[in-house]
Protein backbone atom coordinates (compact mmCIF):
# COMPACT_ATOMS: atom_id res chain seq x y z
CA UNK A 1 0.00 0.00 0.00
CA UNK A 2 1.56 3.23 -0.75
CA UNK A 3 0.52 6.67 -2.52
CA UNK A 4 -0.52 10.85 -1.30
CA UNK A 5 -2.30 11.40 1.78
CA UNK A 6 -2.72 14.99 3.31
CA UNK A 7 -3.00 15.96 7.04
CA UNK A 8 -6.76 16.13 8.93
CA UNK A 9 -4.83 17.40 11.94
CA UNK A 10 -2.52 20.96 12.58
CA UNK A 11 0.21 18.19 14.38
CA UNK A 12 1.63 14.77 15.49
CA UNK A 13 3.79 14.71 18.70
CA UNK A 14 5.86 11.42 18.00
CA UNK A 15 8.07 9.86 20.73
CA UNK A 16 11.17 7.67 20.43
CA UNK A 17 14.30 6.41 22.40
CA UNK A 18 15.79 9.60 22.38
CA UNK A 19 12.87 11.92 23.12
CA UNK A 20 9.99 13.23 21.04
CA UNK A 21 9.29 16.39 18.36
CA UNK A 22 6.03 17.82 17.36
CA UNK A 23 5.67 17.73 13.22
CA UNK A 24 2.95 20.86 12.61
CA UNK A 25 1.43 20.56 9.26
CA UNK A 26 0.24 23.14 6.57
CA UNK A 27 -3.38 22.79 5.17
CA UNK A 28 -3.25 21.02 2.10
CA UNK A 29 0.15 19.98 2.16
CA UNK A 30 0.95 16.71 0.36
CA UNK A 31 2.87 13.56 1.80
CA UNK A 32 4.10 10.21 0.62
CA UNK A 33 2.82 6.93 2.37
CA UNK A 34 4.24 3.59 1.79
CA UNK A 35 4.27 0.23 3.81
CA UNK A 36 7.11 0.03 6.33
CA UNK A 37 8.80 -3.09 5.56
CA UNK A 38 10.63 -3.70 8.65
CA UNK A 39 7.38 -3.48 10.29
CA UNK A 40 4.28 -5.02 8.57
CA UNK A 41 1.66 -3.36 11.18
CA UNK A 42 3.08 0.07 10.29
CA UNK A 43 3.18 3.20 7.78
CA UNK A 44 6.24 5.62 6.79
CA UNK A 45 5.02 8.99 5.83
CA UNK A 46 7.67 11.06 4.13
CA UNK A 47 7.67 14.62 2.79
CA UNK A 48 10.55 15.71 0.47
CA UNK A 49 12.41 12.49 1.20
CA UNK A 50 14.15 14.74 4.36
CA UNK A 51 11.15 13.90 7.21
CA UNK A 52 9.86 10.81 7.46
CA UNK A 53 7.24 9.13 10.29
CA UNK A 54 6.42 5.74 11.52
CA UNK A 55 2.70 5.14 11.96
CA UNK A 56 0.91 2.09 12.89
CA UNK A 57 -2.15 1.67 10.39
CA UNK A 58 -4.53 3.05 12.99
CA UNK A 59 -2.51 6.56 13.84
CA UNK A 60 -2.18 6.95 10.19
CA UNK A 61 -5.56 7.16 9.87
CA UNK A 62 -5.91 9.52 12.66
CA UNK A 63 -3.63 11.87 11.01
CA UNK A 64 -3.89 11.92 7.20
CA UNK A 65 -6.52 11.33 4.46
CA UNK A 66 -5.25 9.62 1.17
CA UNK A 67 -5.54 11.40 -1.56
CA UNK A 68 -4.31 8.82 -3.95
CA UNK A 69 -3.28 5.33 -3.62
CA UNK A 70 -0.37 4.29 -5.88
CA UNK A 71 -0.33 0.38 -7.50
């Protein structure tokens, strides 16, 4: 699974090892979805190939609406 999805939210707060970041989105601003490999239960959003975000399937949902899904 993998194409465009755009934000329904104004931000994500996402937490790691090494502490956590809030990502604030623009209205209408598009990003990239794909499957995460590594982990089959996930999502990796990327914009511009220089931020990217880990998203279980459910969070994703929370967060963007696809726009477009790519075959």
């Amino acid at each position: 699974m993998s194409g465009i999805c755009t934000p329904i939210t104004d931000m994500i707060c996402v937490h790691g090892e090494y502490g956590g970041i809030a990502i604030h989105f623009q209205p209408g601003e598009k990003w990239e979805f794909q499957l995460d490999k590594s982990h089959h239960d996930r999502l990796i959003v990327h914009k511009n190939n220089r931020l990217s975000i880990s998203l279980t399937v459910d969070k994703f949902y929370e967060v963007f609406d696809v726009e477009e899904h790519e075959k």
